[in-house]
PDB file of N, CA and C in Angstrom:
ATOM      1  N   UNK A   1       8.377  -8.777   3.242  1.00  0.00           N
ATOM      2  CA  UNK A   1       8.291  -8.191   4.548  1.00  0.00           C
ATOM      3  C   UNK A   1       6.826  -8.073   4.925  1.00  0.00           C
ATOM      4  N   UNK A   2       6.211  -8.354   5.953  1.00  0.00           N
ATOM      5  CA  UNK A   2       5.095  -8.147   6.597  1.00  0.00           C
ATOM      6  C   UNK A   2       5.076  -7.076   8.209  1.00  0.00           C
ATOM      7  N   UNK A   3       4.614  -6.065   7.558  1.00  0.00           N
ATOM      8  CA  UNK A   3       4.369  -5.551   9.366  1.00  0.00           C
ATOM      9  C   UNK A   3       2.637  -5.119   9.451  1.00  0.00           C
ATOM     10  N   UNK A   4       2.415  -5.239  10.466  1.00  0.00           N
ATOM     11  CA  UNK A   4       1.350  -4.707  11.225  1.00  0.00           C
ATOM     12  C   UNK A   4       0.873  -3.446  11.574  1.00  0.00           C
ATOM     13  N   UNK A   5       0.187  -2.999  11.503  1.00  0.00           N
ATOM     14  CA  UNK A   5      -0.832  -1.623  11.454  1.00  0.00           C
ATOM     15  C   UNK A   5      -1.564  -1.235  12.251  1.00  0.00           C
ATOM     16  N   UNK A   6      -2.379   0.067  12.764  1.00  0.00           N
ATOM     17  CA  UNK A   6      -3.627   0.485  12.613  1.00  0.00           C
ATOM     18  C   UNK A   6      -3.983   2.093  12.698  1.00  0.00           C
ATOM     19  N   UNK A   7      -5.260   2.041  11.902  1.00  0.00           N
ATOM     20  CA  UNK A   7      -5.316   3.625  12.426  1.00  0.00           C
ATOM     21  C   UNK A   7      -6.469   3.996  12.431  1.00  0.00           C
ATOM     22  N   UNK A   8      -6.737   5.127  12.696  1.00  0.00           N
ATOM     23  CA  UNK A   8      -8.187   6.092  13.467  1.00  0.00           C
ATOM     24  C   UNK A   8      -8.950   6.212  12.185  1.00  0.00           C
ATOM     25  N   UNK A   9      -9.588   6.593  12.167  1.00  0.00           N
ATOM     26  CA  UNK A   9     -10.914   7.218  11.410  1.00  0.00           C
ATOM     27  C   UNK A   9      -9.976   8.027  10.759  1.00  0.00           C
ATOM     28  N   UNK A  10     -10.218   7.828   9.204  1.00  0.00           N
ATOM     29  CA  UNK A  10      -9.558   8.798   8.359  1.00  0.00           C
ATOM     30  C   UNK A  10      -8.093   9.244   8.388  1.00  0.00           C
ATOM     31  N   UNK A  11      -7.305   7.922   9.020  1.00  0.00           N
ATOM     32  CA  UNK A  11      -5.726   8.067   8.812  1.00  0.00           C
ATOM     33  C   UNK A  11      -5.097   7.333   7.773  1.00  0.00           C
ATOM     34  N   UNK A  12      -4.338   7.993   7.452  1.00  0.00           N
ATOM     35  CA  UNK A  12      -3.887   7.565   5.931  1.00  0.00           C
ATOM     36  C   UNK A  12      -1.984   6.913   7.064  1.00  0.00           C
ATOM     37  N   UNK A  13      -1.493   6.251   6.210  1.00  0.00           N
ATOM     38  CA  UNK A  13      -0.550   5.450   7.117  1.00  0.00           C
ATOM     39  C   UNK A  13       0.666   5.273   5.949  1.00  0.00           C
ATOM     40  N   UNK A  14       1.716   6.155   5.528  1.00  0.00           N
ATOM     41  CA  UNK A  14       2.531   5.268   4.349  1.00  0.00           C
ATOM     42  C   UNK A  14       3.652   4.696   4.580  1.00  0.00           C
ATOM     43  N   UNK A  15       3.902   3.990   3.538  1.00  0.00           N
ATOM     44  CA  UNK A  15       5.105   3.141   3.680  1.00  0.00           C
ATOM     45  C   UNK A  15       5.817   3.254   2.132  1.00  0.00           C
ATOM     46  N   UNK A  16       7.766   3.969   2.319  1.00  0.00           N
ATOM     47  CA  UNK A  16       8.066   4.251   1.745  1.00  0.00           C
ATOM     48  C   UNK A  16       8.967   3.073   1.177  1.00  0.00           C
ATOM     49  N   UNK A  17       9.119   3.003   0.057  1.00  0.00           N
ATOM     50  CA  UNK A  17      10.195   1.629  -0.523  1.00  0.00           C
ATOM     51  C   UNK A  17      10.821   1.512  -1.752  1.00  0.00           C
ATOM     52  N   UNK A  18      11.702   1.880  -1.245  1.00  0.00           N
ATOM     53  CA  UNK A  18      13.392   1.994  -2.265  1.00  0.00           C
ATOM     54  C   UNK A  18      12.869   1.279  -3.676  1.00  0.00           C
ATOM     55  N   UNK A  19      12.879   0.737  -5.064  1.00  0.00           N
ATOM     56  CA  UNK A  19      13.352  -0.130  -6.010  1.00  0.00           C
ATOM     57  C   UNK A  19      13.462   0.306  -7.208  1.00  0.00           C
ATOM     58  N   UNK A  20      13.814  -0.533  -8.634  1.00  0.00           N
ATOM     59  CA  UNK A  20      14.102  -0.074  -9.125  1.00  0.00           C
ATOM     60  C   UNK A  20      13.265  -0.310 -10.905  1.00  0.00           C
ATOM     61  N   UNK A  21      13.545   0.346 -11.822  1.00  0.00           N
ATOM     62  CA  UNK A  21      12.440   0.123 -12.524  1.00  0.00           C
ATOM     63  C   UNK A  21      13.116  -0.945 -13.423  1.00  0.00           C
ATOM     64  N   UNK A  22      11.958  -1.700 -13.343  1.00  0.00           N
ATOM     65  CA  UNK A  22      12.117  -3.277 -13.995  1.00  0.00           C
ATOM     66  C   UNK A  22      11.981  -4.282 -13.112  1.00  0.00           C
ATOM     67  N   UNK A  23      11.869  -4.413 -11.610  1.00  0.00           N
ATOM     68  CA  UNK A  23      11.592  -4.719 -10.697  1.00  0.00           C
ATOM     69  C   UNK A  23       9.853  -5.370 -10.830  1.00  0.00           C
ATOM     70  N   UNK A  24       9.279  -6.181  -9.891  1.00  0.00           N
ATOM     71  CA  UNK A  24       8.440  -6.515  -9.959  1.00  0.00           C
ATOM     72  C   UNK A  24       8.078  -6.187  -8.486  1.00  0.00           C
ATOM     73  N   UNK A  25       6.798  -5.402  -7.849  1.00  0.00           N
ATOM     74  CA  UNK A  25       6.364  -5.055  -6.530  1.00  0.00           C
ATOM     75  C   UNK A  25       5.468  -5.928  -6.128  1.00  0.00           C
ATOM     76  N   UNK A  26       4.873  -6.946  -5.568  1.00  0.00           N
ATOM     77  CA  UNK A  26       3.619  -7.279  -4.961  1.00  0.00           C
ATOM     78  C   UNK A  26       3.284  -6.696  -3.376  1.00  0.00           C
ATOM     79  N   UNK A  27       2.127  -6.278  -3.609  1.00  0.00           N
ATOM     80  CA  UNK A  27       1.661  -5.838  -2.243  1.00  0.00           C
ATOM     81  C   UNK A  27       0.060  -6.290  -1.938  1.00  0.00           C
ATOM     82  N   UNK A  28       0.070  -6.369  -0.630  1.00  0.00           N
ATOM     83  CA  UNK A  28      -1.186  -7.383   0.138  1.00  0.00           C
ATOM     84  C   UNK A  28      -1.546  -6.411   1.312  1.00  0.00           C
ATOM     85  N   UNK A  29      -2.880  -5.681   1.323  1.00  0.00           N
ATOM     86  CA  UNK A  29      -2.966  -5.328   2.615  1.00  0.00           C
ATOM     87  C   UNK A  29      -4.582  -6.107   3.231  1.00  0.00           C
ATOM     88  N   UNK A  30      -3.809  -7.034   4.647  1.00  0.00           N
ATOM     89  CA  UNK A  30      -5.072  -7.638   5.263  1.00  0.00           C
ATOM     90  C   UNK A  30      -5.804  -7.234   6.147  1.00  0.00           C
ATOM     91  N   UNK A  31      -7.027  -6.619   6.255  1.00  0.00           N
ATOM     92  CA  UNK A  31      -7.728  -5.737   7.315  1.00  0.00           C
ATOM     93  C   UNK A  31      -7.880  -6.576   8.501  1.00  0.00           C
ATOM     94  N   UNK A  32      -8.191  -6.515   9.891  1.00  0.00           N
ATOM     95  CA  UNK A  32      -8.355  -6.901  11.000  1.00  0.00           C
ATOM     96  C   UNK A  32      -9.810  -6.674  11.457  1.00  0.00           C
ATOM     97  N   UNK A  33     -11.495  -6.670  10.782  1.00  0.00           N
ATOM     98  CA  UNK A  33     -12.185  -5.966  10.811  1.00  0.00           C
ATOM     99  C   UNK A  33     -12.470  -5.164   9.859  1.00  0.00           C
ATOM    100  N   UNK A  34     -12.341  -3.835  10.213  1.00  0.00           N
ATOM    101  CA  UNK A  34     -12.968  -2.862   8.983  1.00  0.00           C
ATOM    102  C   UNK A  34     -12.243  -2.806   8.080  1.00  0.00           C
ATOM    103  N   UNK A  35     -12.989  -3.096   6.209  1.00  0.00           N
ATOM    104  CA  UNK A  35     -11.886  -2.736   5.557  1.00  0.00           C
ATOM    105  C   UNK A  35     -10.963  -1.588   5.024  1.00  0.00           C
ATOM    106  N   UNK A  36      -9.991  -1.930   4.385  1.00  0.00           N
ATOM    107  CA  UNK A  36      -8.861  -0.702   4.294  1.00  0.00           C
ATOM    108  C   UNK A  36      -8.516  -0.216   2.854  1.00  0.00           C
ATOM    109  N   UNK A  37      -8.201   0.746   2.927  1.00  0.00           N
ATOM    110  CA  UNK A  37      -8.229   0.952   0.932  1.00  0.00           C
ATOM    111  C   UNK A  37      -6.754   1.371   0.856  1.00  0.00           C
ATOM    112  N   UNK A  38      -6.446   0.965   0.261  1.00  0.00           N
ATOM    113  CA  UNK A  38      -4.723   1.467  -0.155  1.00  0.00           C
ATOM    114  C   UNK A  38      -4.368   2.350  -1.692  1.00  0.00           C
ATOM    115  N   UNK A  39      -3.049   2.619  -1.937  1.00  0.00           N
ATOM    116  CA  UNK A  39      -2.509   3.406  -3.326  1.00  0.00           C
ATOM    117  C   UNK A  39      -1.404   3.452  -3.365  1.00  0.00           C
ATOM    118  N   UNK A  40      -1.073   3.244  -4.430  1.00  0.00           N
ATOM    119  CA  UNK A  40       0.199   3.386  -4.182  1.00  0.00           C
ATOM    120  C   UNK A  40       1.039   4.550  -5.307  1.00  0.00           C
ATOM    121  N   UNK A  41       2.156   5.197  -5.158  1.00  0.00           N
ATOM    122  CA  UNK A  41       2.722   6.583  -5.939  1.00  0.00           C
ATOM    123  C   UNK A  41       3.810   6.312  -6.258  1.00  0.00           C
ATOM    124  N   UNK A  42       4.481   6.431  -7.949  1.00  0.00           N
ATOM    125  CA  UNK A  42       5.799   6.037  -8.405  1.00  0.00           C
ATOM    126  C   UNK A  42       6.559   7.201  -7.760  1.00  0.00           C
ATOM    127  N   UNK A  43       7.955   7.128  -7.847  1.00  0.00           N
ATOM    128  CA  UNK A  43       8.444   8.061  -7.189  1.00  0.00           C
ATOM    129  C   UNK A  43       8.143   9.633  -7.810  1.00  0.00           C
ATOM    130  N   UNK A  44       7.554   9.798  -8.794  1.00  0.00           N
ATOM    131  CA  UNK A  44       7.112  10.958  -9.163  1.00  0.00           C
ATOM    132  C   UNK A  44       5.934  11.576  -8.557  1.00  0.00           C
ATOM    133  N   UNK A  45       5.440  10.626  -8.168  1.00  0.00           N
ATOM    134  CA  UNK A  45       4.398  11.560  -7.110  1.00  0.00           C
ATOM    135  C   UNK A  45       2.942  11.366  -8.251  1.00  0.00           C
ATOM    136  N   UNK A  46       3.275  10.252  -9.393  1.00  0.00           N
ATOM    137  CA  UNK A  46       2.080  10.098 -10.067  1.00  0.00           C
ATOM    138  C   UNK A  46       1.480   8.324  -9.464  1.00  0.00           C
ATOM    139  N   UNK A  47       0.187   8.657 -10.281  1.00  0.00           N
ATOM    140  CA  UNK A  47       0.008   6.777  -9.311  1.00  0.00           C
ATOM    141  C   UNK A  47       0.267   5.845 -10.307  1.00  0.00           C
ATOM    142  N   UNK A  48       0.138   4.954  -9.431  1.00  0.00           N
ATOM    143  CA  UNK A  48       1.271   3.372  -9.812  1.00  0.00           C
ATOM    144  C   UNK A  48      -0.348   2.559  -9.973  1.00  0.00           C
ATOM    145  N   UNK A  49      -1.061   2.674  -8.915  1.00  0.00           N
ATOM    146  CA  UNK A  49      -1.985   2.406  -8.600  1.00  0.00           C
ATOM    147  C   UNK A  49      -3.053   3.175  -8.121  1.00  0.00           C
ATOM    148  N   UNK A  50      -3.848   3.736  -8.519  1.00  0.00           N
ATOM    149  CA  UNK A  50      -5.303   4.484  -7.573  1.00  0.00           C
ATOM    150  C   UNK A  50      -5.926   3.667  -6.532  1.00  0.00           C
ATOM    151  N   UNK A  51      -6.409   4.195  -5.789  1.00  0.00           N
ATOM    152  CA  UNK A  51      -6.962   3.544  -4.394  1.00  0.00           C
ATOM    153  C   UNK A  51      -7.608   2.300  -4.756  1.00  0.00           C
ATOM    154  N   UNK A  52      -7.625   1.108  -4.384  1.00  0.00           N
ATOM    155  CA  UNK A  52      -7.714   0.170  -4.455  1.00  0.00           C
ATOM    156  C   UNK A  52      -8.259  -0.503  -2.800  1.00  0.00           C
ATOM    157  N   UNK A  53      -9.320  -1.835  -2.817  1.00  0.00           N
ATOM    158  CA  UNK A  53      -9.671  -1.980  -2.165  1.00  0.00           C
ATOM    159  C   UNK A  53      -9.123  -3.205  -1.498  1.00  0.00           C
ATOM    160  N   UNK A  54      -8.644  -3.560   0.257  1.00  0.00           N
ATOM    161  CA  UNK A  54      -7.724  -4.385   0.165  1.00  0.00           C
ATOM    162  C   UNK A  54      -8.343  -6.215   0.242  1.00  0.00           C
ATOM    163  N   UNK A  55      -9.887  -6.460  -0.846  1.00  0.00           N
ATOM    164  CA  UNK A  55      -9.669  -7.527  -0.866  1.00  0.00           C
ATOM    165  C   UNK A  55      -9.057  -7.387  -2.283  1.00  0.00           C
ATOM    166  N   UNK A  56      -8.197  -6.956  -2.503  1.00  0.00           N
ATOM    167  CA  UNK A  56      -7.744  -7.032  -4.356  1.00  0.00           C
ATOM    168  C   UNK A  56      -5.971  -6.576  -3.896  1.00  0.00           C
ATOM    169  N   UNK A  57      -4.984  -7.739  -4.147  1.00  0.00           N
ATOM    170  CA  UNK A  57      -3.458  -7.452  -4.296  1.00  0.00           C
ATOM    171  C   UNK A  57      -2.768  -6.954  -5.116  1.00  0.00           C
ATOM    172  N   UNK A  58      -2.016  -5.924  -5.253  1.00  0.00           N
ATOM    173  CA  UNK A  58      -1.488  -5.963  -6.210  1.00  0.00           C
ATOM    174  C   UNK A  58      -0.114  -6.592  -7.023  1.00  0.00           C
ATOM    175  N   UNK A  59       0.044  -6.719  -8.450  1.00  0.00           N
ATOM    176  CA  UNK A  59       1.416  -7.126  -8.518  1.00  0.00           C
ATOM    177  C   UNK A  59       0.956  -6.616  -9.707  1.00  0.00           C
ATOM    178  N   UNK A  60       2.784  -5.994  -9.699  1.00  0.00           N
ATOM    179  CA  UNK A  60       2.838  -6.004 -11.107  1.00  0.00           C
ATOM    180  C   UNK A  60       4.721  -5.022 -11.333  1.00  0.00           C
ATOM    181  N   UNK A  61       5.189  -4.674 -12.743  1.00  0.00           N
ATOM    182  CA  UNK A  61       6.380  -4.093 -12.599  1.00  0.00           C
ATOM    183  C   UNK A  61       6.539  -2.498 -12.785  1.00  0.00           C
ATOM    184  N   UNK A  62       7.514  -2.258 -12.260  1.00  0.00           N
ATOM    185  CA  UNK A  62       7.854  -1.203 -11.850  1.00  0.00           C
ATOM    186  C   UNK A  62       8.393   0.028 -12.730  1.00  0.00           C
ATOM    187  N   UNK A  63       7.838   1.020 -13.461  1.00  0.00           N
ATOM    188  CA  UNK A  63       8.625   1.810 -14.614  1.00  0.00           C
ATOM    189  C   UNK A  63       9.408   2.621 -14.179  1.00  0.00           C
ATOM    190  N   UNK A  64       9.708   3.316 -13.044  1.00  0.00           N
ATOM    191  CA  UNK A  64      10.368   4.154 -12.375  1.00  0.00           C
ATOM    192  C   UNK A  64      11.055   3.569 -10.975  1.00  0.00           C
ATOM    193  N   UNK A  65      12.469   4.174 -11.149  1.00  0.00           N
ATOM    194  CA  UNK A  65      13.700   3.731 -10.060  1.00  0.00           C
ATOM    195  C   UNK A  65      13.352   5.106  -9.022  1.00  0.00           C
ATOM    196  N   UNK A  66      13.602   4.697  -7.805  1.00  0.00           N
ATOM    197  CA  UNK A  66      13.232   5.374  -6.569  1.00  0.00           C
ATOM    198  C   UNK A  66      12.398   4.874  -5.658  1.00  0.00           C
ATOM    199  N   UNK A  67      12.273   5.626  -4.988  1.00  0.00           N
ATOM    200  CA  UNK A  67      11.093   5.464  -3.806  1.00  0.00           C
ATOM    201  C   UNK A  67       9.700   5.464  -4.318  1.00  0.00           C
ATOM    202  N   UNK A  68       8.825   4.629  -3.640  1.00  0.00           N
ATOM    203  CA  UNK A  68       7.783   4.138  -4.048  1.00  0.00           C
ATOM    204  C   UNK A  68       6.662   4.243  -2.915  1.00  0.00           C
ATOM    205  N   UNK A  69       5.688   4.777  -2.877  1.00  0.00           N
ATOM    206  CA  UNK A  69       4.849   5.066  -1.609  1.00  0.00           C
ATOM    207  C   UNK A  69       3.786   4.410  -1.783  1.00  0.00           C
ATOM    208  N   UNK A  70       3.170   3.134  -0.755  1.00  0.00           N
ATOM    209  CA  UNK A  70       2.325   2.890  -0.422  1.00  0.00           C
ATOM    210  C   UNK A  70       1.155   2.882   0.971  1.00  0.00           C
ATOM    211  N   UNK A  71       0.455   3.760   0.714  1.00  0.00           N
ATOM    212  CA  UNK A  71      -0.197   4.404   1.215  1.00  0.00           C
ATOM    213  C   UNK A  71      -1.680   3.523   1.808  1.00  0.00           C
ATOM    214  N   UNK A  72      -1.841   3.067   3.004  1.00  0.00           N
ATOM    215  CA  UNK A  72      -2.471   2.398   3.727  1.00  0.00           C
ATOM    216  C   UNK A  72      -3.723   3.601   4.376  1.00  0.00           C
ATOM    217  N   UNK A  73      -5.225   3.183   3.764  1.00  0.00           N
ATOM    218  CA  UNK A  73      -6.094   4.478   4.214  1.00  0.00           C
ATOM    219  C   UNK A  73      -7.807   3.831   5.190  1.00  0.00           C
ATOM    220  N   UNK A  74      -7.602   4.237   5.990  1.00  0.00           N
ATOM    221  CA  UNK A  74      -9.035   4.023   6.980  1.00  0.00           C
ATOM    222  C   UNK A  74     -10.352   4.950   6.435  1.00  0.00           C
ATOM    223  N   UNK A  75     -10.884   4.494   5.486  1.00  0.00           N
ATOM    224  CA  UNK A  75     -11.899   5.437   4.651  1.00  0.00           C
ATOM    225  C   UNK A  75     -13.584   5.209   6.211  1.00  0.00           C
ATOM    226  N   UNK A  76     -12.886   4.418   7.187  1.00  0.00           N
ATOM    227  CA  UNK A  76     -14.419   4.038   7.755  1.00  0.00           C
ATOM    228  C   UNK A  76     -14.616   4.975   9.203  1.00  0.00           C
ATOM    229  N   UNK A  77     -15.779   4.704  10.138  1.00  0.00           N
ATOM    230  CA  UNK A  77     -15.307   6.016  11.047  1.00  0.00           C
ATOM    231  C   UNK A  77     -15.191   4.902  12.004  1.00  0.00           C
ATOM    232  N   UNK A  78     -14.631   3.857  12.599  1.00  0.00           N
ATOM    233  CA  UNK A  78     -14.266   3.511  13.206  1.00  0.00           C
ATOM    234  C   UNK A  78     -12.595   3.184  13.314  1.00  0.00           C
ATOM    235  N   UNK A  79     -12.044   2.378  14.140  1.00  0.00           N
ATOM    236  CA  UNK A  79     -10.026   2.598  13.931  1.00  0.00           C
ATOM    237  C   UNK A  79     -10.215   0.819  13.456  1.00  0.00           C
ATOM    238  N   UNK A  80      -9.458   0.810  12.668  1.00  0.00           N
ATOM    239  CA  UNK A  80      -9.294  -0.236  11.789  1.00  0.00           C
ATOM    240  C   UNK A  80      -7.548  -0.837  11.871  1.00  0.00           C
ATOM    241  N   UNK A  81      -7.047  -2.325  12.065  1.00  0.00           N
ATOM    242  CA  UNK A  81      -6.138  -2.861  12.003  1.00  0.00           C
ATOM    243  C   UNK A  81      -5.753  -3.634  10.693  1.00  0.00           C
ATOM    244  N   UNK A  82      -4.500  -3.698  10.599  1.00  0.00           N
ATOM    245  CA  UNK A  82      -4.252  -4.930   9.708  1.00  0.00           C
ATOM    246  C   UNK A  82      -2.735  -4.977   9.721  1.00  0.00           C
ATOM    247  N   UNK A  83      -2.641  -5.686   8.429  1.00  0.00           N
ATOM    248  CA  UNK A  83      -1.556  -6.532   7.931  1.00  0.00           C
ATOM    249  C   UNK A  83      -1.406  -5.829   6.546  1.00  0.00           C
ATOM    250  N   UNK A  84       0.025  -5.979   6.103  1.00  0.00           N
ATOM    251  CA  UNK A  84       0.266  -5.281   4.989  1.00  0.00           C
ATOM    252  C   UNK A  84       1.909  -6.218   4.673  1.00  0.00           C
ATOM    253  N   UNK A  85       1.726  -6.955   3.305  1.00  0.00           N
ATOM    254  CA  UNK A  85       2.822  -7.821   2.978  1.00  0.00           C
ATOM    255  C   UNK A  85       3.462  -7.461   1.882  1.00  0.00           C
ATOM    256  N   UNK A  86       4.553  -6.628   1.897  1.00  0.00           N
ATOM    257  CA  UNK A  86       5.086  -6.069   0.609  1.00  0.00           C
ATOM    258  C   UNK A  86       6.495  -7.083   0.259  1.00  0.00           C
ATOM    259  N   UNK A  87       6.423  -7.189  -1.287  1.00  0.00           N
ATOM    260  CA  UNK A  87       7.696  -7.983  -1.962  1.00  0.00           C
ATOM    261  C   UNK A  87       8.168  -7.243  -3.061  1.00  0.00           C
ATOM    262  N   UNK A  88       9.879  -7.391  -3.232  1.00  0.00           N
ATOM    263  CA  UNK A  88      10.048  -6.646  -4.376  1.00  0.00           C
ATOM    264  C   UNK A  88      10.888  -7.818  -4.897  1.00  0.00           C
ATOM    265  N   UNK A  89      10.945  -8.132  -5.966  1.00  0.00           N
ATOM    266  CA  UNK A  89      11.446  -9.013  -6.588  1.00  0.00           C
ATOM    267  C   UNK A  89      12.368  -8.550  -8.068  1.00  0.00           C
TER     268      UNK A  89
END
């Protein structure tokens, strides 16, 4: 799935997603301009991933079944767009 984005100075933007553990996640977020830092949280509310910068994708599998939050963040002071391509496999 790919959708489109943007946000203000210091908006954090998430995106919540069902799967299950043993699953494999890849996620891609493409800035439009300024770049964007992302994270992502197993459904426990611990990280999967720490903030990460979006020229770097992630992939990898999944230890925990539930919802999965990836979290799209404008660390710059201008409003920043992008692209964000999530797969669960």
């Amino acid at each position: 799935m790919e959708l489109t984005g943007s946000l203000s100075p210091g908006e954090t933007q998430p995106y919540v997603i069902g799967a299950s553990s043993g699953q494999d996640l890849y996620v891609r977020v493409a800035p439009r301009g300024s770049p964007i830092s992302y994270q992502i949280f197993n459904p426990d509310r611990t990280f999967l991933l720490d903030q990460m910068t979006s020229d770097r994708e992630y992939r990898g599998q999944l230890w925990q079944s539930g919802d999965h939050v990836i979290e799209v963040i404008n660390r710059t002071n201008g409003a920043a767009g992008y692209n964000i391509i999530i797969g669960i496999e």
